[in-house]
C-alpha atoms as a PDB file:
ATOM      1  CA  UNK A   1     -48.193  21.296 -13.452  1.00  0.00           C
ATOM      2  CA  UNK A   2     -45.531  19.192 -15.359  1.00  0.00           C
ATOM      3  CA  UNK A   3     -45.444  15.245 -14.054  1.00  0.00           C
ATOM      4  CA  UNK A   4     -41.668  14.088 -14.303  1.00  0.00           C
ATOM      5  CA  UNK A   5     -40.804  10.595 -14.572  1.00  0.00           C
ATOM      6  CA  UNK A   6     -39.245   9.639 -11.197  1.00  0.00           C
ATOM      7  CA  UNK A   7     -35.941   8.336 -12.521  1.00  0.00           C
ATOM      8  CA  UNK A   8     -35.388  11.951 -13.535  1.00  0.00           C
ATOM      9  CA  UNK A   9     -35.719  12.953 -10.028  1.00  0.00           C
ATOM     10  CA  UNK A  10     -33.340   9.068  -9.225  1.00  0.00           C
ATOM     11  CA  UNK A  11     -30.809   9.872 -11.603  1.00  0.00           C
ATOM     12  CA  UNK A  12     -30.299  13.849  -9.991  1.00  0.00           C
ATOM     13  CA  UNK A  13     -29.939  12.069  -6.982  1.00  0.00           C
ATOM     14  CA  UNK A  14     -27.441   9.412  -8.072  1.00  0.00           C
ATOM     15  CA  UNK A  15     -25.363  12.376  -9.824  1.00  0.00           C
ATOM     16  CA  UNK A  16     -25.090  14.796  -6.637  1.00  0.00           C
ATOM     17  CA  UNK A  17     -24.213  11.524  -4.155  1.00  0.00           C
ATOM     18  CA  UNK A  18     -21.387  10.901  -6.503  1.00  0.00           C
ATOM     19  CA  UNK A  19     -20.254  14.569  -6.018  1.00  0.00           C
ATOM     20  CA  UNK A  20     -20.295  13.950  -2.490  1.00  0.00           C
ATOM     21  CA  UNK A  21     -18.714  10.748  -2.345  1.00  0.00           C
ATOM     22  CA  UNK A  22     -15.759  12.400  -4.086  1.00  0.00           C
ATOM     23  CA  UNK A  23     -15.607  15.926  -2.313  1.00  0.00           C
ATOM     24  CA  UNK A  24     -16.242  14.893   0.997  1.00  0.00           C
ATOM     25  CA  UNK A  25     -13.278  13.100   1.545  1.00  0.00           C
ATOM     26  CA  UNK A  26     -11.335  15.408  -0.553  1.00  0.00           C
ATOM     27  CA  UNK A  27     -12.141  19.077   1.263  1.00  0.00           C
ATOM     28  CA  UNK A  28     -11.496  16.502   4.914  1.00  0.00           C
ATOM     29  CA  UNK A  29      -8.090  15.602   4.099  1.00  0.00           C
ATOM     30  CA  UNK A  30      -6.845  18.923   2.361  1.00  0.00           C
ATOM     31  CA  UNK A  31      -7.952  20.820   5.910  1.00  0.00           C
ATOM     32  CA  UNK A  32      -7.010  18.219   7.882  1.00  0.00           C
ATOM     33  CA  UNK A  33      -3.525  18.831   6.026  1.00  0.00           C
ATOM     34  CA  UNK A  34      -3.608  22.399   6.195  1.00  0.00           C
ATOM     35  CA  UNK A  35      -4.083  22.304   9.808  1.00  0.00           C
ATOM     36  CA  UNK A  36      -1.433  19.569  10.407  1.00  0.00           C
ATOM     37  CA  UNK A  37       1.178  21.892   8.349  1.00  0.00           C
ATOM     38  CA  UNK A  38       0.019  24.891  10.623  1.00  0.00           C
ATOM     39  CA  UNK A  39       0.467  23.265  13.479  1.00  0.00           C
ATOM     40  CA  UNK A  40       3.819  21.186  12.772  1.00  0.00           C
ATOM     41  CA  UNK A  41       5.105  24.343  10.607  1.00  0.00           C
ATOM     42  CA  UNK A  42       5.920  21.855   7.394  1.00  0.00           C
ATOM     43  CA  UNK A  43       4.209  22.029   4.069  1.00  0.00           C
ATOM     44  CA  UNK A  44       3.932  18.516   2.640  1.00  0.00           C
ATOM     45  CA  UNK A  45       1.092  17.140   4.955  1.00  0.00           C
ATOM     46  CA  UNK A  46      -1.261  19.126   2.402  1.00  0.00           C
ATOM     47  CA  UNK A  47      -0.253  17.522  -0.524  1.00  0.00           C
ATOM     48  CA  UNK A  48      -0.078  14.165   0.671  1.00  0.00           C
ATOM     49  CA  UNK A  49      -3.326  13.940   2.329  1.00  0.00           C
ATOM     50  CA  UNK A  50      -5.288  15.311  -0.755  1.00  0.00           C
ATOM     51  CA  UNK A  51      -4.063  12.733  -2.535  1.00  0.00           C
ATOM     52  CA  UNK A  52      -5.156   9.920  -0.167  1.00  0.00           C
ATOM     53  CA  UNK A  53      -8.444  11.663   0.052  1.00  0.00           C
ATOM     54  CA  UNK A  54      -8.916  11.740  -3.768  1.00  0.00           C
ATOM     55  CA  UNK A  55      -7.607   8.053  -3.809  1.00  0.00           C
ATOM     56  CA  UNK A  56     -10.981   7.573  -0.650  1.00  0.00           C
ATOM     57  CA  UNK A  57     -13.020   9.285  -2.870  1.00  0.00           C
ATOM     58  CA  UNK A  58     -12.678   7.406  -5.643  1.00  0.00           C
ATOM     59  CA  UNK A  59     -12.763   4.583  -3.698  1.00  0.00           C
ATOM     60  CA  UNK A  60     -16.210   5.212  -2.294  1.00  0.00           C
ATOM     61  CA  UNK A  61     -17.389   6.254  -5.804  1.00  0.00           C
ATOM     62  CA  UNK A  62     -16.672   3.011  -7.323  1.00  0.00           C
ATOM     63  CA  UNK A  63     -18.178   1.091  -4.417  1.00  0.00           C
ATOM     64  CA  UNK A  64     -21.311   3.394  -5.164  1.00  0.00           C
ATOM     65  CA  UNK A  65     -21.562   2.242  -8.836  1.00  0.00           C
ATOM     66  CA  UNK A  66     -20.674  -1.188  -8.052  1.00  0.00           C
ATOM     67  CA  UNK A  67     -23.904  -1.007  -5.703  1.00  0.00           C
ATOM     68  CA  UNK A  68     -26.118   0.392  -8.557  1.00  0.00           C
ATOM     69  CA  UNK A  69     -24.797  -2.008 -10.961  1.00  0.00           C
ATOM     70  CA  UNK A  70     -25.461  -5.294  -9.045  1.00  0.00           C
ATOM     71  CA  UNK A  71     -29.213  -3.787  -8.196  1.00  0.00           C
ATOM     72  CA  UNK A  72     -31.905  -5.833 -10.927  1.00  0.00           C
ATOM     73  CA  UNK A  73     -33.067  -2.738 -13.120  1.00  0.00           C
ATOM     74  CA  UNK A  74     -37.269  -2.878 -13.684  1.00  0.00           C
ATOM     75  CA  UNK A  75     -36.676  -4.280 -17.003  1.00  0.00           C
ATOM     76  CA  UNK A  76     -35.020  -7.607 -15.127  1.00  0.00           C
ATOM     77  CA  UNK A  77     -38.344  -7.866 -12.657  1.00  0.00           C
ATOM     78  CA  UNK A  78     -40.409  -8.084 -16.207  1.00  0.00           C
ATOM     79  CA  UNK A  79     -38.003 -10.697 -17.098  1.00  0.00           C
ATOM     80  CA  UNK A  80     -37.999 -12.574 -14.271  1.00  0.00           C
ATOM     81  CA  UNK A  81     -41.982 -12.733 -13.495  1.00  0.00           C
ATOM     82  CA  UNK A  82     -42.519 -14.221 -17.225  1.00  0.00           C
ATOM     83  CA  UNK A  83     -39.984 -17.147 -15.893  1.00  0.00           C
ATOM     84  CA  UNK A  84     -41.871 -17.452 -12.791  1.00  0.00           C
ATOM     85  CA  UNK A  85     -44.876 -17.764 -14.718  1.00  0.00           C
ATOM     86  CA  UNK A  86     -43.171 -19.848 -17.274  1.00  0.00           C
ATOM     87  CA  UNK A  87     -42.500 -22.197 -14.279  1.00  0.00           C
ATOM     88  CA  UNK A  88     -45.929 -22.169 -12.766  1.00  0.00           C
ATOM     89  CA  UNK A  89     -47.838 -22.679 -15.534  1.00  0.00           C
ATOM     90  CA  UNK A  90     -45.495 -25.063 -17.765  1.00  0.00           C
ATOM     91  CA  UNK A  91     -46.417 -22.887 -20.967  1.00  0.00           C
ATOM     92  CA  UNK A  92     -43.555 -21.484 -22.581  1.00  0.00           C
ATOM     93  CA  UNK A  93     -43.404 -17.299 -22.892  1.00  0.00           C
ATOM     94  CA  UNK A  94     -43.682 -17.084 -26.239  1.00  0.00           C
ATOM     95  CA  UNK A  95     -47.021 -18.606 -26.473  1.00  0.00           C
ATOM     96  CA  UNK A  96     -48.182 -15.530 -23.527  1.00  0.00           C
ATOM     97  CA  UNK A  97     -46.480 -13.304 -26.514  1.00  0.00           C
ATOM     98  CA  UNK A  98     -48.865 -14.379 -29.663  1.00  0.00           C
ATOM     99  CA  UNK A  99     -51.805 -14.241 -27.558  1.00  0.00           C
ATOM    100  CA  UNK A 100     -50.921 -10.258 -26.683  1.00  0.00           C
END
């Protein structure tokens, strides 16, 4: 059996929640305006309300990158626990380098 590396299986999930984030509220609005122009007999309830629910999805996919963004990555937690060891021991990271 293959072993994948479990950002592979992070990253698939990252892609398809953007796709949701940005259909969701698409598909909502459109029927909501379909059924709005059904029911009032007009035909500009569709347009506007896909519009606003492209402008929500949008919305909630940059909020969902912001999110990832601000998250420390793994290579940040190796950076930080040489400081923290930097500041425990009082020897500087370089020398834990050379000695490697």
């Amino acid at each position: 059996m293959l072993k994948y590396n479990r950002s592979v299986y992070q990253s698939l999930t990252m892609i398809g929640q953007f796709g949701i984030n940005m259909l969701v509220p698409v598909f909502l609005c459109s029927f909501l305006g379909i059924y709005l122009d059904r029911k009032l007999e007009t035909s500009c309830f569709v347009v506007i309300l896909f519009f606003i629910g492209a402008a929500a999805g949008g919305r909630n996919c940059y909020r969902f990158a912001k999110k990832i963004f601000d998250r420390p990555s793994s290579t940040d937690a190796y950076v930080h626990k040489g400081r923290k060891r930097v500041r425990e021991t009082g020897i500087k990271e370089e020398h834990y380098e050379k000695n490697s």
